[in-house]
Protein backbone atom coordinates (compact mmCIF):
# COMPACT_ATOMS: atom_id res chain seq x y z
CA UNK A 1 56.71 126.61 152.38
CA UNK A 2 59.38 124.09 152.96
CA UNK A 3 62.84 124.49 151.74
CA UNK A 4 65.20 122.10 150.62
CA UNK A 5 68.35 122.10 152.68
CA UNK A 6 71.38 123.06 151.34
CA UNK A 7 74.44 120.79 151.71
CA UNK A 8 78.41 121.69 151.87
CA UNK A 9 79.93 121.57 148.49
CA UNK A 10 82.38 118.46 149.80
CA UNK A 11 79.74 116.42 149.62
CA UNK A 12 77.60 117.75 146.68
CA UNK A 13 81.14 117.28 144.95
CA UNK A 14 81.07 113.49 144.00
CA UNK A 15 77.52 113.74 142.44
CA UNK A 16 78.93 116.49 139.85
CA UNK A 17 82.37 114.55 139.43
CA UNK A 18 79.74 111.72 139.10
CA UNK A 19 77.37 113.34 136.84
CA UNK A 20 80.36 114.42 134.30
CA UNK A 21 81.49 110.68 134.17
CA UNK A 22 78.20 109.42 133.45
CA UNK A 23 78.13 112.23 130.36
CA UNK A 24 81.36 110.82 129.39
CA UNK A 25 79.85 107.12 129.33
CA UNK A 26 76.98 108.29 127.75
CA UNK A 27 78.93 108.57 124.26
CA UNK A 28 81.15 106.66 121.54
CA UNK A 29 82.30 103.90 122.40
CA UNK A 30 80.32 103.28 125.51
CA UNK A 31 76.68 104.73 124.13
CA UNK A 32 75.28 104.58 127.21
CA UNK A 33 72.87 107.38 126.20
CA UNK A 34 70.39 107.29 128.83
CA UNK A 35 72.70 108.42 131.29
CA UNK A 36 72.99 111.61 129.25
CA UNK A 37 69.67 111.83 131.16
CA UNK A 38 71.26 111.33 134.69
CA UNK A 39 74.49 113.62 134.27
CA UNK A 40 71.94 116.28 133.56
CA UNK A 41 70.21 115.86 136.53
CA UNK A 42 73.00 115.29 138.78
CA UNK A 43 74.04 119.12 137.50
CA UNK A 44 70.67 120.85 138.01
CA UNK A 45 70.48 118.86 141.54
CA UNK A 46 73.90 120.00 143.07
CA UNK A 47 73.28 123.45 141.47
CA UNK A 48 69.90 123.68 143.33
CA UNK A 49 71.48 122.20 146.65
CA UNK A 50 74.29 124.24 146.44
CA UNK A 51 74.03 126.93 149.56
CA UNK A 52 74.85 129.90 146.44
CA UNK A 53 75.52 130.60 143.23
CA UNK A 54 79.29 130.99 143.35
CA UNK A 55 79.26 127.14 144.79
CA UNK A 56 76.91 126.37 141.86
CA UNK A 57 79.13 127.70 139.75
CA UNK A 58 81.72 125.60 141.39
CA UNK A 59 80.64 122.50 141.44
CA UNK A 60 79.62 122.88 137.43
CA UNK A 61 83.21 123.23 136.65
CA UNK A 62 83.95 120.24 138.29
CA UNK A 63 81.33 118.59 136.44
CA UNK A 64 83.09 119.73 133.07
CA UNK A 65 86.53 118.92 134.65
CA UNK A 66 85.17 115.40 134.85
CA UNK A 67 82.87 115.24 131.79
CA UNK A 68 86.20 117.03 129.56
CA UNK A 69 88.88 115.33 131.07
CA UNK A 70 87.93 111.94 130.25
CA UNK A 71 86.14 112.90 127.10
CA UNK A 72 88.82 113.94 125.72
CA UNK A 73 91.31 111.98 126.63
CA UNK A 74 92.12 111.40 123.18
CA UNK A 75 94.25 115.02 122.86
CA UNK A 76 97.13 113.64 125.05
CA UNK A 77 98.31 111.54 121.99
CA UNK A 78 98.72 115.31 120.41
CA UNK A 79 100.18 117.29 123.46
CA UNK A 80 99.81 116.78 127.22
CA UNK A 81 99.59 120.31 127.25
CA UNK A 82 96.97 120.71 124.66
CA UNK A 83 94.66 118.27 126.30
CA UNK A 84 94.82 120.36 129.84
CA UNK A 85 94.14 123.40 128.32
CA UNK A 86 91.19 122.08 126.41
CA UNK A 87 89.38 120.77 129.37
CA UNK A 88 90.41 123.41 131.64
CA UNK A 89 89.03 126.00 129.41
CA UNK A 90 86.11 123.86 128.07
CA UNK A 91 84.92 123.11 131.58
CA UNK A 92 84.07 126.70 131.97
CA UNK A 93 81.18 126.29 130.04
CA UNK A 94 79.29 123.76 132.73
CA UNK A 95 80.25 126.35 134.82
CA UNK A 96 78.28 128.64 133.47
CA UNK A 97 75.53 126.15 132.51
CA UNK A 98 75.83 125.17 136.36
CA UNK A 99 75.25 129.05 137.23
CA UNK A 100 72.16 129.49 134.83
CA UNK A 101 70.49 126.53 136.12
CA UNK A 102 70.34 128.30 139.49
CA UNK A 103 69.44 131.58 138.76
CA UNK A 104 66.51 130.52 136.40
CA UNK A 105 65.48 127.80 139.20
CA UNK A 106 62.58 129.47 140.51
CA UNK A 107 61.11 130.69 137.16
CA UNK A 108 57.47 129.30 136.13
CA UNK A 109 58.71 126.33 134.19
CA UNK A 110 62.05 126.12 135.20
CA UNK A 111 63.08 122.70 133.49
CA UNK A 112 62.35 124.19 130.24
CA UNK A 113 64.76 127.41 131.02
CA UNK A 114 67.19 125.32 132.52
CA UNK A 115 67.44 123.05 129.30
CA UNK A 116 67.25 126.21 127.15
CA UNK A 117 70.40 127.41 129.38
CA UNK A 118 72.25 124.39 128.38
CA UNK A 119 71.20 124.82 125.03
CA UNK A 120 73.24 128.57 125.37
CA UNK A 121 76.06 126.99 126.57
CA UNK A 122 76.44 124.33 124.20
CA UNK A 123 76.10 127.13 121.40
CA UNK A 124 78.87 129.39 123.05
CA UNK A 125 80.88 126.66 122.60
CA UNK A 126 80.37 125.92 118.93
CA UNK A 127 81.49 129.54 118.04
CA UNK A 128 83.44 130.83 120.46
CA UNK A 129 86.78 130.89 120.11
CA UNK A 130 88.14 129.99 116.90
CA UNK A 131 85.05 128.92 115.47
CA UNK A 132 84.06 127.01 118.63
CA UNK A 133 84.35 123.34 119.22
CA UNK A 134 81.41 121.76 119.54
CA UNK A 135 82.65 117.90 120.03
CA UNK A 136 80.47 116.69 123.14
CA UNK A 137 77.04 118.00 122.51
CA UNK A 138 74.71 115.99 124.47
CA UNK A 139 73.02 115.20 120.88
CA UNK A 140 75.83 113.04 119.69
CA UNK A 141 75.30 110.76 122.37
CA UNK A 142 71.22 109.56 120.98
CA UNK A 143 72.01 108.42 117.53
CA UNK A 144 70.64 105.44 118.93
CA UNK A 145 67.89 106.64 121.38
CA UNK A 146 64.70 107.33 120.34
CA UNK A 147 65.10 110.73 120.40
CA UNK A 148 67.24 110.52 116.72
CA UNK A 149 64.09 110.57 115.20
CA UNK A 150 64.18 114.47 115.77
CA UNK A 151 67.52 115.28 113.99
CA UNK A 152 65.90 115.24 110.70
CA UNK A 153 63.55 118.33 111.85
CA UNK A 154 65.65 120.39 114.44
CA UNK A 155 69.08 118.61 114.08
CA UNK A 156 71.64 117.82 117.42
CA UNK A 157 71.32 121.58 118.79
CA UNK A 158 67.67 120.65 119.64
CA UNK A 159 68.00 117.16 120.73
CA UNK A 160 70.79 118.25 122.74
CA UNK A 161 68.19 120.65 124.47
CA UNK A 162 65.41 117.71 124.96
CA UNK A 163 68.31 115.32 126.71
CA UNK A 164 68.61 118.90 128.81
CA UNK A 165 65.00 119.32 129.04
CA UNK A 166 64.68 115.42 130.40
CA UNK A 167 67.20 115.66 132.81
CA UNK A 168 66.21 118.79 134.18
CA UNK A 169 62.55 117.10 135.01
CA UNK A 170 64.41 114.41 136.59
CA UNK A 171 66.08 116.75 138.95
CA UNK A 172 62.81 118.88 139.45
CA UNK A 173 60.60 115.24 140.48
CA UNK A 174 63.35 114.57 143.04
CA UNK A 175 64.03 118.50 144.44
CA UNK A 176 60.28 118.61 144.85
CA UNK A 177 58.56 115.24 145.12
CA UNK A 178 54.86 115.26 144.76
CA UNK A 179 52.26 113.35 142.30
CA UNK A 180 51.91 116.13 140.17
CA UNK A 181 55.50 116.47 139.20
CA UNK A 182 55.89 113.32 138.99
CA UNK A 183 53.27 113.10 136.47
CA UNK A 184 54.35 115.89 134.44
CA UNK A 185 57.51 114.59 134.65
CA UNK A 186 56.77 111.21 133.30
CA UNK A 187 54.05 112.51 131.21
CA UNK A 188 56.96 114.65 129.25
CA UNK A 189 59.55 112.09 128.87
CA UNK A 190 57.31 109.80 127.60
CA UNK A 191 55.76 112.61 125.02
CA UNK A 192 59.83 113.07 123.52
CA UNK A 193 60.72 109.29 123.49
CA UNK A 194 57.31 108.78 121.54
CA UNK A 195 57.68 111.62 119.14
CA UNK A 196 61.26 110.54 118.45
CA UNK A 197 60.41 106.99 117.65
CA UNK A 198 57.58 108.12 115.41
CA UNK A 199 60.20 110.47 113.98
CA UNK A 200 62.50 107.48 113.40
CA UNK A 201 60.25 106.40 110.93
CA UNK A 202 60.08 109.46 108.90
CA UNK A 203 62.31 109.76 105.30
CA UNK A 204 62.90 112.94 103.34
CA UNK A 205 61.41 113.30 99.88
CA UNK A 206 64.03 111.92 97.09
CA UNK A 207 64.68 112.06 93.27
CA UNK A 208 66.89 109.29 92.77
CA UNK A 209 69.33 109.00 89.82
CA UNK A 210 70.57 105.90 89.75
CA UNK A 211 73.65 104.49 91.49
CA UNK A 212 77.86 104.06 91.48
CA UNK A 213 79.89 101.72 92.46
CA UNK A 214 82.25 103.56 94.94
CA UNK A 215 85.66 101.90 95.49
CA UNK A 216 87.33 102.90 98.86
CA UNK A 217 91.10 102.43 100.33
CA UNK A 218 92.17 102.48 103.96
CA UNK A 219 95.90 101.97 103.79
CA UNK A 220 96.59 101.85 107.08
CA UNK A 221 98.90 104.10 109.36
CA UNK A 222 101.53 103.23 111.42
CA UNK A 223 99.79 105.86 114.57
CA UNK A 224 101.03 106.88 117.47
CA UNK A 225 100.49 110.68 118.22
CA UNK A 226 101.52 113.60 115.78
CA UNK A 227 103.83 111.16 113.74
CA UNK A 228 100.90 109.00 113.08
CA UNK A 229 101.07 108.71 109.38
CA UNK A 230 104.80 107.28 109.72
CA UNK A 231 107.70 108.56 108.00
CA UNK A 232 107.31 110.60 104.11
CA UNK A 233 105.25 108.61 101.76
CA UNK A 234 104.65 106.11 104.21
CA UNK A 235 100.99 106.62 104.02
CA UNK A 236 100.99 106.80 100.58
CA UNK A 237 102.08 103.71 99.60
CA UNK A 238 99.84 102.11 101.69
CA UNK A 239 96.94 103.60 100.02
CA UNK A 240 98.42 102.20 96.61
CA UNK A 241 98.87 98.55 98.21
CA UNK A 242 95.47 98.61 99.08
CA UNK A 243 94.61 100.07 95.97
CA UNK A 244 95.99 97.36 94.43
CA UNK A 245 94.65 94.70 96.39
CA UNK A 246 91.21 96.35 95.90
CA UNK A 247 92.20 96.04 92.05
CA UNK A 248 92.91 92.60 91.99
CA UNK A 249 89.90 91.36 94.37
CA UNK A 250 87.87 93.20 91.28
CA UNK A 251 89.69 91.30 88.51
CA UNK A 252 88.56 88.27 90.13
CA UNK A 253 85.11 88.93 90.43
CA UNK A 254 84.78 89.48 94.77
CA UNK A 255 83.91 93.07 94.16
CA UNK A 256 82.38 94.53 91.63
CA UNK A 257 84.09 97.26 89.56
CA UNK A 258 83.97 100.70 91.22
CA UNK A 259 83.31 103.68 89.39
CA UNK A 260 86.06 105.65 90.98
CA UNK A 261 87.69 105.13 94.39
CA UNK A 262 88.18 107.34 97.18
CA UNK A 263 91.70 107.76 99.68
CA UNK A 264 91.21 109.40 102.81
CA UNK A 265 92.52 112.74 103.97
CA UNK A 266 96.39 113.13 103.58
CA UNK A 267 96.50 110.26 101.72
CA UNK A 268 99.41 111.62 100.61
CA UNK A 269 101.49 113.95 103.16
CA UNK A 270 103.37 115.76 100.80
CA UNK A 271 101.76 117.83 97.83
CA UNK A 272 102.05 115.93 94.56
CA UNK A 273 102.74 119.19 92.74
CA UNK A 274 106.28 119.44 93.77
CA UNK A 275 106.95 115.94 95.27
CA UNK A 276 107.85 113.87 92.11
CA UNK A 277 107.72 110.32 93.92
CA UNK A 278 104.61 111.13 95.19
CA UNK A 279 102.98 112.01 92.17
CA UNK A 280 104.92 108.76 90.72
CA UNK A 281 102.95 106.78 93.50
CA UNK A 282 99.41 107.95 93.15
CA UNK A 283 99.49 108.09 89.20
CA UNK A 284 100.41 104.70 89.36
CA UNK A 285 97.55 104.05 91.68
CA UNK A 286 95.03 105.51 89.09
CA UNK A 287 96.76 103.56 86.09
CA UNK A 288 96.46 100.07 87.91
CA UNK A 289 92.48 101.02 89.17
CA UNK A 290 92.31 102.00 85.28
CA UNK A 291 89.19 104.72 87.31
CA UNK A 292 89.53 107.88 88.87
CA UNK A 293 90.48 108.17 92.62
CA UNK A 294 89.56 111.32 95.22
CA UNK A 295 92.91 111.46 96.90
CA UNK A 296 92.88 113.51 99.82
CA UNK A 297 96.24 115.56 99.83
CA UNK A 298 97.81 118.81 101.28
CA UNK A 299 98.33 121.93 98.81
CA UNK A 300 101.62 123.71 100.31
CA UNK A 301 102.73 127.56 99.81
CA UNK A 302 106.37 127.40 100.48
CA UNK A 303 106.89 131.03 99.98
CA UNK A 304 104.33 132.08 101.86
CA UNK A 305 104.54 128.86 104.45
CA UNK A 306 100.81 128.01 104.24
CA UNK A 307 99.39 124.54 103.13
CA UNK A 308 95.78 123.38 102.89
CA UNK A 309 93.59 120.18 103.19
CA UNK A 310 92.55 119.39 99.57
CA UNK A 311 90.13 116.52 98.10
CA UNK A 312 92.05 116.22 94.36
CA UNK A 313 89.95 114.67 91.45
CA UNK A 314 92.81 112.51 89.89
CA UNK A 315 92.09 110.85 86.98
CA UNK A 316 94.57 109.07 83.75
CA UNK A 317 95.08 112.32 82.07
CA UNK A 318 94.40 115.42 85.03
CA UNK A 319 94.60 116.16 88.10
CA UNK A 320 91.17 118.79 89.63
CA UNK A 321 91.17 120.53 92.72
CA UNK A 322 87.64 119.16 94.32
CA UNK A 323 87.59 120.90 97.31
CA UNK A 324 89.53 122.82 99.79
CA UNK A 325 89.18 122.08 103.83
CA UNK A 326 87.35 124.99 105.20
CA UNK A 327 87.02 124.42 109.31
CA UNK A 328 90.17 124.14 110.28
CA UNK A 329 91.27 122.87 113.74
CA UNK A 330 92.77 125.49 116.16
CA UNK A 331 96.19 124.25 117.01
CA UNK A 332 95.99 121.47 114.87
CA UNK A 333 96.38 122.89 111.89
CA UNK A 334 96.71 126.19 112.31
CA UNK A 335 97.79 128.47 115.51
CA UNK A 336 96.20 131.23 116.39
CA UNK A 337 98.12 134.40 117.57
CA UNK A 338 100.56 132.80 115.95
CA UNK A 339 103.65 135.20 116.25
CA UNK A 340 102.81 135.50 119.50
CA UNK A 341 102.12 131.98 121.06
CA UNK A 342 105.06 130.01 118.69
CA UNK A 343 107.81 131.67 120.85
CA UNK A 344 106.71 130.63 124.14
CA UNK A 345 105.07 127.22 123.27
CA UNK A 346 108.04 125.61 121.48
CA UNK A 347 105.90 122.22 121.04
CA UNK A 348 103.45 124.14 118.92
CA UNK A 349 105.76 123.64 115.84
CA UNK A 350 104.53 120.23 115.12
CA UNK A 351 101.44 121.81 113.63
CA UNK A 352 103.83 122.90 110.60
CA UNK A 353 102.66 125.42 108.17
CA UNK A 354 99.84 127.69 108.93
CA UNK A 355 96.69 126.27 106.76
CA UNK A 356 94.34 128.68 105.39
CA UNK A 357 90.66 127.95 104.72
CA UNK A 358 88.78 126.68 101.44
CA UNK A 359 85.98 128.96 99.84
CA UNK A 360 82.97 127.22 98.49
CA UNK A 361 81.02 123.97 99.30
CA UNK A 362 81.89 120.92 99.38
CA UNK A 363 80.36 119.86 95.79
CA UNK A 364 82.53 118.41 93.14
CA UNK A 365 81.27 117.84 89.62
CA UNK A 366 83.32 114.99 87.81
CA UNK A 367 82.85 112.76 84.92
CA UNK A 368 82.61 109.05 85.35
CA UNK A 369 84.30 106.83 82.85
CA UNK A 370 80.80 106.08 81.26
CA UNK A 371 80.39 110.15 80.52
CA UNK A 372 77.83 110.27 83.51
CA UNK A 373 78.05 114.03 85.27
CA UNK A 374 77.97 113.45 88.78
CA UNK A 375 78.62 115.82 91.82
CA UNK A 376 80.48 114.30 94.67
CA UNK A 377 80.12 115.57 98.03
CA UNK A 378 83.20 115.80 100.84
CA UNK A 379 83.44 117.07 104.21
CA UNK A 380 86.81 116.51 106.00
CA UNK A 381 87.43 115.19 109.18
CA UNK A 382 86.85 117.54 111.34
CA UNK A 383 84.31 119.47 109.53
CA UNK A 384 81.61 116.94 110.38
CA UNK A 385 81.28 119.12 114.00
CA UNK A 386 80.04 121.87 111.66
CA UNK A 387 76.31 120.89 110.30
CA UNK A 388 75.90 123.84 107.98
CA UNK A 389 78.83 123.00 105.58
CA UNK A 390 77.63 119.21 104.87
CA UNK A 391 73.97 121.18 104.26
CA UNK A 392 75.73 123.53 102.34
CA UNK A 393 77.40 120.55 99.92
CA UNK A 394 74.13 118.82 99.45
CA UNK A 395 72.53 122.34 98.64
CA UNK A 396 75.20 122.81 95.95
CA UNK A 397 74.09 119.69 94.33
CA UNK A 398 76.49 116.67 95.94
CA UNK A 399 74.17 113.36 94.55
CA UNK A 400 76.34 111.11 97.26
CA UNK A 401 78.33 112.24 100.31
CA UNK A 402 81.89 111.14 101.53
CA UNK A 403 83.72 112.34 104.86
CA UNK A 404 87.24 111.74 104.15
CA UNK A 405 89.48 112.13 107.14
CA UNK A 406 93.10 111.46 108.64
CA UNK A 407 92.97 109.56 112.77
CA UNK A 408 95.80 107.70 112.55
CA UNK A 409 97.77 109.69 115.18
CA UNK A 410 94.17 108.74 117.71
CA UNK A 411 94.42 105.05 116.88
CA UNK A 412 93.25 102.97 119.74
CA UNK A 413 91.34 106.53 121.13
CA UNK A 414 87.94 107.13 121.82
CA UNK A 415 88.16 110.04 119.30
CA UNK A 416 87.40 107.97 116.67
CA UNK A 417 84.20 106.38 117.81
CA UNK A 418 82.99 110.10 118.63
CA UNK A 419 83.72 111.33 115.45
CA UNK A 420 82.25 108.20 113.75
CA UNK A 421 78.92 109.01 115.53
CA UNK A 422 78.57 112.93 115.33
CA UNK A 423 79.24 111.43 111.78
CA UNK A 424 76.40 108.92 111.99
CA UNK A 425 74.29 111.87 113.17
CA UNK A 426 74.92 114.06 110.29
CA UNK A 427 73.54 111.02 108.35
CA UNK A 428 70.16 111.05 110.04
CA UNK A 429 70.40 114.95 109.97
CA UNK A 430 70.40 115.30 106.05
CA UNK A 431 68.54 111.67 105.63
CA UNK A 432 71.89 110.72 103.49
CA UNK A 433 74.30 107.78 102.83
CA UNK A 434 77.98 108.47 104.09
CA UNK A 435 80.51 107.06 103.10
CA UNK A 436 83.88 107.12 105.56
CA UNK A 437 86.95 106.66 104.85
CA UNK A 438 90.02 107.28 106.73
CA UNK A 439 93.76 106.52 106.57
CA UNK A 440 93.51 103.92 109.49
CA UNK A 441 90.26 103.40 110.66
CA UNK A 442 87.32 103.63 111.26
CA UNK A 443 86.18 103.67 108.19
CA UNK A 444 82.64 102.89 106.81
CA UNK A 445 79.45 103.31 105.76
CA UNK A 446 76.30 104.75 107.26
CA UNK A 447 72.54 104.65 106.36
CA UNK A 448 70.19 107.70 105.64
CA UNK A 449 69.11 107.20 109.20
CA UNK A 450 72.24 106.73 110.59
CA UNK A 451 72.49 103.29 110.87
CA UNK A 452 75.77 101.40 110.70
CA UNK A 453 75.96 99.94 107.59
CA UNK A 454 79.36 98.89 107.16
CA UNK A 455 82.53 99.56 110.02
CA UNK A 456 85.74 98.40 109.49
CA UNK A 457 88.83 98.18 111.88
CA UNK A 458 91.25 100.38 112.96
CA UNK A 459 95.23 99.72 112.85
CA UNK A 460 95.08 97.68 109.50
CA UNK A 461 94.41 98.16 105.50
CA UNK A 462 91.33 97.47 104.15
CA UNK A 463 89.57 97.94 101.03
CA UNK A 464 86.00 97.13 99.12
CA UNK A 465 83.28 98.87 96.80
CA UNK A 466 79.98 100.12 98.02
CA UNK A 467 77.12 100.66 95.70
CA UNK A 468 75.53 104.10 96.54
CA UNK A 469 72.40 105.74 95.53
CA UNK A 470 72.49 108.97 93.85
CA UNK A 471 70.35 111.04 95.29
CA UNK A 472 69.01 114.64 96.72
CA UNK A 473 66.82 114.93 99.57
CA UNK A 474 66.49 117.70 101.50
CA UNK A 475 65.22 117.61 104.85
CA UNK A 476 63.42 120.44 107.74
CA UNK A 477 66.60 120.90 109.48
CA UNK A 478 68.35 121.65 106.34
CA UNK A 479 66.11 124.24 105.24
CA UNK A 480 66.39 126.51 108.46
CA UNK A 481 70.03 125.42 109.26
CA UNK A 482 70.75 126.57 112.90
CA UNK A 483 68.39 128.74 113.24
CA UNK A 484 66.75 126.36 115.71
CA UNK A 485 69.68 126.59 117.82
CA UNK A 486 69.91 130.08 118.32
CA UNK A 487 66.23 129.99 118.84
CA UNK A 488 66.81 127.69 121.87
CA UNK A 489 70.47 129.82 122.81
CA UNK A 490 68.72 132.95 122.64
CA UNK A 491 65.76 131.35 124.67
CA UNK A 492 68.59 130.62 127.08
CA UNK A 493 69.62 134.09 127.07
CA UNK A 494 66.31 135.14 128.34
CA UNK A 495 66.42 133.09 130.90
CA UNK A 496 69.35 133.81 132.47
CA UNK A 497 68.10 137.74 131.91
CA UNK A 498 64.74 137.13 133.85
CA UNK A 499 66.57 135.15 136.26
CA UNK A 500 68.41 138.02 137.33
CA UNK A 501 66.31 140.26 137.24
CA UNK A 502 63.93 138.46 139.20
CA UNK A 503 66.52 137.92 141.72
CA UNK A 504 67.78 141.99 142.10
CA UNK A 505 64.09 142.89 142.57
CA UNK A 506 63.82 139.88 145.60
CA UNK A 507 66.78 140.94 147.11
CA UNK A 508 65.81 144.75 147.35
CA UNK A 509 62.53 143.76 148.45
CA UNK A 510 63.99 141.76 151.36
CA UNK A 511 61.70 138.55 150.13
CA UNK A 512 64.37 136.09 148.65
CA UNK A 513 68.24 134.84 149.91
CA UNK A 514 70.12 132.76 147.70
CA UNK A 515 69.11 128.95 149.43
CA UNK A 516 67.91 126.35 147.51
CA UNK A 517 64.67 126.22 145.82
CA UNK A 518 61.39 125.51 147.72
CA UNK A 519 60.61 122.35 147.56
CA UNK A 520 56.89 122.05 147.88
CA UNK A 521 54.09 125.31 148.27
CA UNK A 522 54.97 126.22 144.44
């Protein structure tokens, strides 16, 4: 039995820096998904070549540091600070990935353990801590890869696993070269591109019930990193110009009438309820539309000095609370530990009042000027990371779906481009229309596969009316929510638990060190 050699972690280091980057390229804006593929294997490689598993674990966390750090490059607009602490603390994870792809290395079918310990990493991170943040899944990187067909049947979690899965039989053709892995390699990839692209071509069951016209208002934000939205009201009147502008391209026959029209979130930064001149300005918005508008505002508790993310039905006579944000983003908009953290990070106090969660989905009945009963559907902004409460909206009834969301303090970021595509993939998820639109870009509108429809810039105003289908479809993935990714996490779990084991009982029976994997004789 030969044995590959293991190698110094200096130089195994620039293939995991190198692996993370390509990760990082392989999403919004670059989408050059089939490096997803390569980063992947790069990991499992250095892991394997690594001479043990504490320089595994090593060389994983530079992998994250590399994959993170430029990922994410997007928090420094918010905080220095915040942006080293989130990589630093999310680059753990490929640590631990790095570790599990080890210690499961010389399991029968190791590629498929290896991608389900991804798959447990990846998880970890979507729940844990604060709800998790599950931004970089490998999945958001193939909404245009072959492998979207599978997100209306197992959803990201599972695609993320088959990127895993693919990369994984990369690494295992080139630790052990021979025919037959070669084969099954090839034989496998091919299989999941196939099935994808068939999958591609697949469209939920749908009663359709008509159409709206939808109306839509990007006012346009000054950016430029927690101040984005520009001084009080700034924001505000922006949406009215645009609302205006949207009114008179309507009066002169370029766009057809819109039923109602939707603002972003914090469309207005103050809360209309005790701010007179912002109530002045969005009333007067709704008067000169002569429709309804979904104004995404705050809701503020001064005596208790707590605010929330509303979506506010606003029509001529009354003004509905829709729906109230529910995931809320940790040190964004609210701090945890609070009392405790406040007095020794000073800088935290930009995040303002502690917001408190919504109750209840995202489904808002309303009546349309022609008596129709509708339900509109929101998710906001950041919520679009959380698959089960869009599900949870179209389960409640929501005929159309809108993400409404606030980016102007990420203009010129690639935050935006990520969101717009974990967005796109939420589309092909649920087989629904979206409809984005945000304070300063990008907004738009995406297809029931996830297609781009419609995109519009960042850094200006813009404005137009979108003709939607009313409709409910629900799709596999919906059904069973994420049960298929704690099906693959837990799979992971196992894994890692067999790998262990299997490595105590070599160790006290003399038979195995802690070198690289064979790589031929198995």
């Amino acid at each position: 039995m030969i044995r590959a050699t293991a190698l110094p972690s200096w130089l195994l280091l620039p293939v995991a820096v190198g692996g993370g980057l390509f990760a990082s390229a392989s999403f919004a804006p670059f989408g050059l998904w089939p490096l997803a593929f390569v980063a992947v294997a790069a990991l499992a490689w250095v892991s394997a070549r690594a001479r043990h598993l504490p320089a595994a674990v090593g060389l994983g966390y530079a992998f994250g540091l590399a994959f993170m750090g430029t990922s994410l490059l997007w928090q420094t607009s918010i905080l220095i600070l915040s942006y080293a602490g989130l990589t630093l603390v999310t680059a753990f994870v490929y640590a631990a990935i790095a570790g599990t792809v080890r210690v499961v290395r010389r399991l029968r079918y190791a590629p498929v353990w290896q991608a389900a310990g991804w798959g447990l990493g990846e998880w970890v991170m979507s729940v844990f801590p604060f709800d998790g943040f599950g931004w970089m899944r490998l999945g958001y990187a193939m909404p245009d890869a072959p492998l979207a067909g599978f997100y209306p049947f197992v959803g990201a979690a599972f695609v993320s696993f088959l990127v895993a899965l693919g990369g994984c039989l990369l690494a295992w053709v080139v630790l052990g070269p021979g025919r037959r892995r070669a084969g099954v390699a090839a034989a496998s990839l091919v299989a999941m591109l196939l099935a994808g692209g068939l999958g591609t071509l697949w469209d939920a069951p749908r009663t359709n019930q008509g159409t709206v016209a939808v109306g839509w208002a990007q006012g346009g934000a000054p950016g430029g990193g927690v101040y984005g939205l520009g001084p009080a009201r700034t924001i505000t009147t922006n949406q009215g110009i645009q609302t205006a502008l949207l009114t008179d391209d309507v009066a002169a026959g370029a766009l057809p009438a819109p039923d109602f029209v939707v603002w972003p979130e914090n469309a207005t930064d103050l809360d209309p309820r005790s701010d007179a001149p912002t109530r002045r300005l969005v009333q007067a918005a709704v008067d000169a539309a002569g429709v309804p508008i979904l104004v995404g505002s705050i809701y503020e508790d001064a005596a208790a000095q707590t605010r929330q993310t509303v979506a506010l039905w606003w029509d001529g006579t009354d003004v509905t609370l829709g729906y109230a944000k529910r995931n809320l983003v940790p040190f964004g908009e609210w701090i945890p530990f609070r009392s405790v953290l406040l007095p020794l990070v000073p800088e935290l106090r930009y995040v303002g009042a502690q917001s408190v969660p919504g109750v209840g989905p995202g489904a808002i009945p309303v009546t349309l000027g022609d008596g129709r009963q509708v339900s509109l559907g929101v998710a906001i902004c950041y919520e679009v990371i959380f698959p089960e409460t869009l599900y949870e909206a179209r389960d409640a009834g929501a005929q159309l779906m809108f993400v409404q969301s606030s980016n102007a303090m990420y203009q010129g970021t690639n935050q935006i481009d990520q969101q717009f595509a974990i967005t796109r993939v939420r589309a092909a998820e649920m087989r629904t229309e979206i409809l984005v639109v945000t304070t300063s870009g990008v907004s738009g509108r995406i297809g029931t596969h996830g297609e781009v429809l419609a995109r519009y810039p960042q850094h200006e105003g813009a404005h137009g009316v979108e003709t939607m289908a009313l409709t409910h479809a629900t799709t596999p993935v919906m059904a069973v929510g994420r049960l298929v990714e704690a099906c693959v996490a837990l799979a992971g779990a196992v894994a890692l638990a067999m790998g262990l084991l299997a490595a105590i009982r070599s160790r006290r029976d003399g038979t195995m060190d802690d070198a690289p994997a064979p790589t031929a004789g198995q």
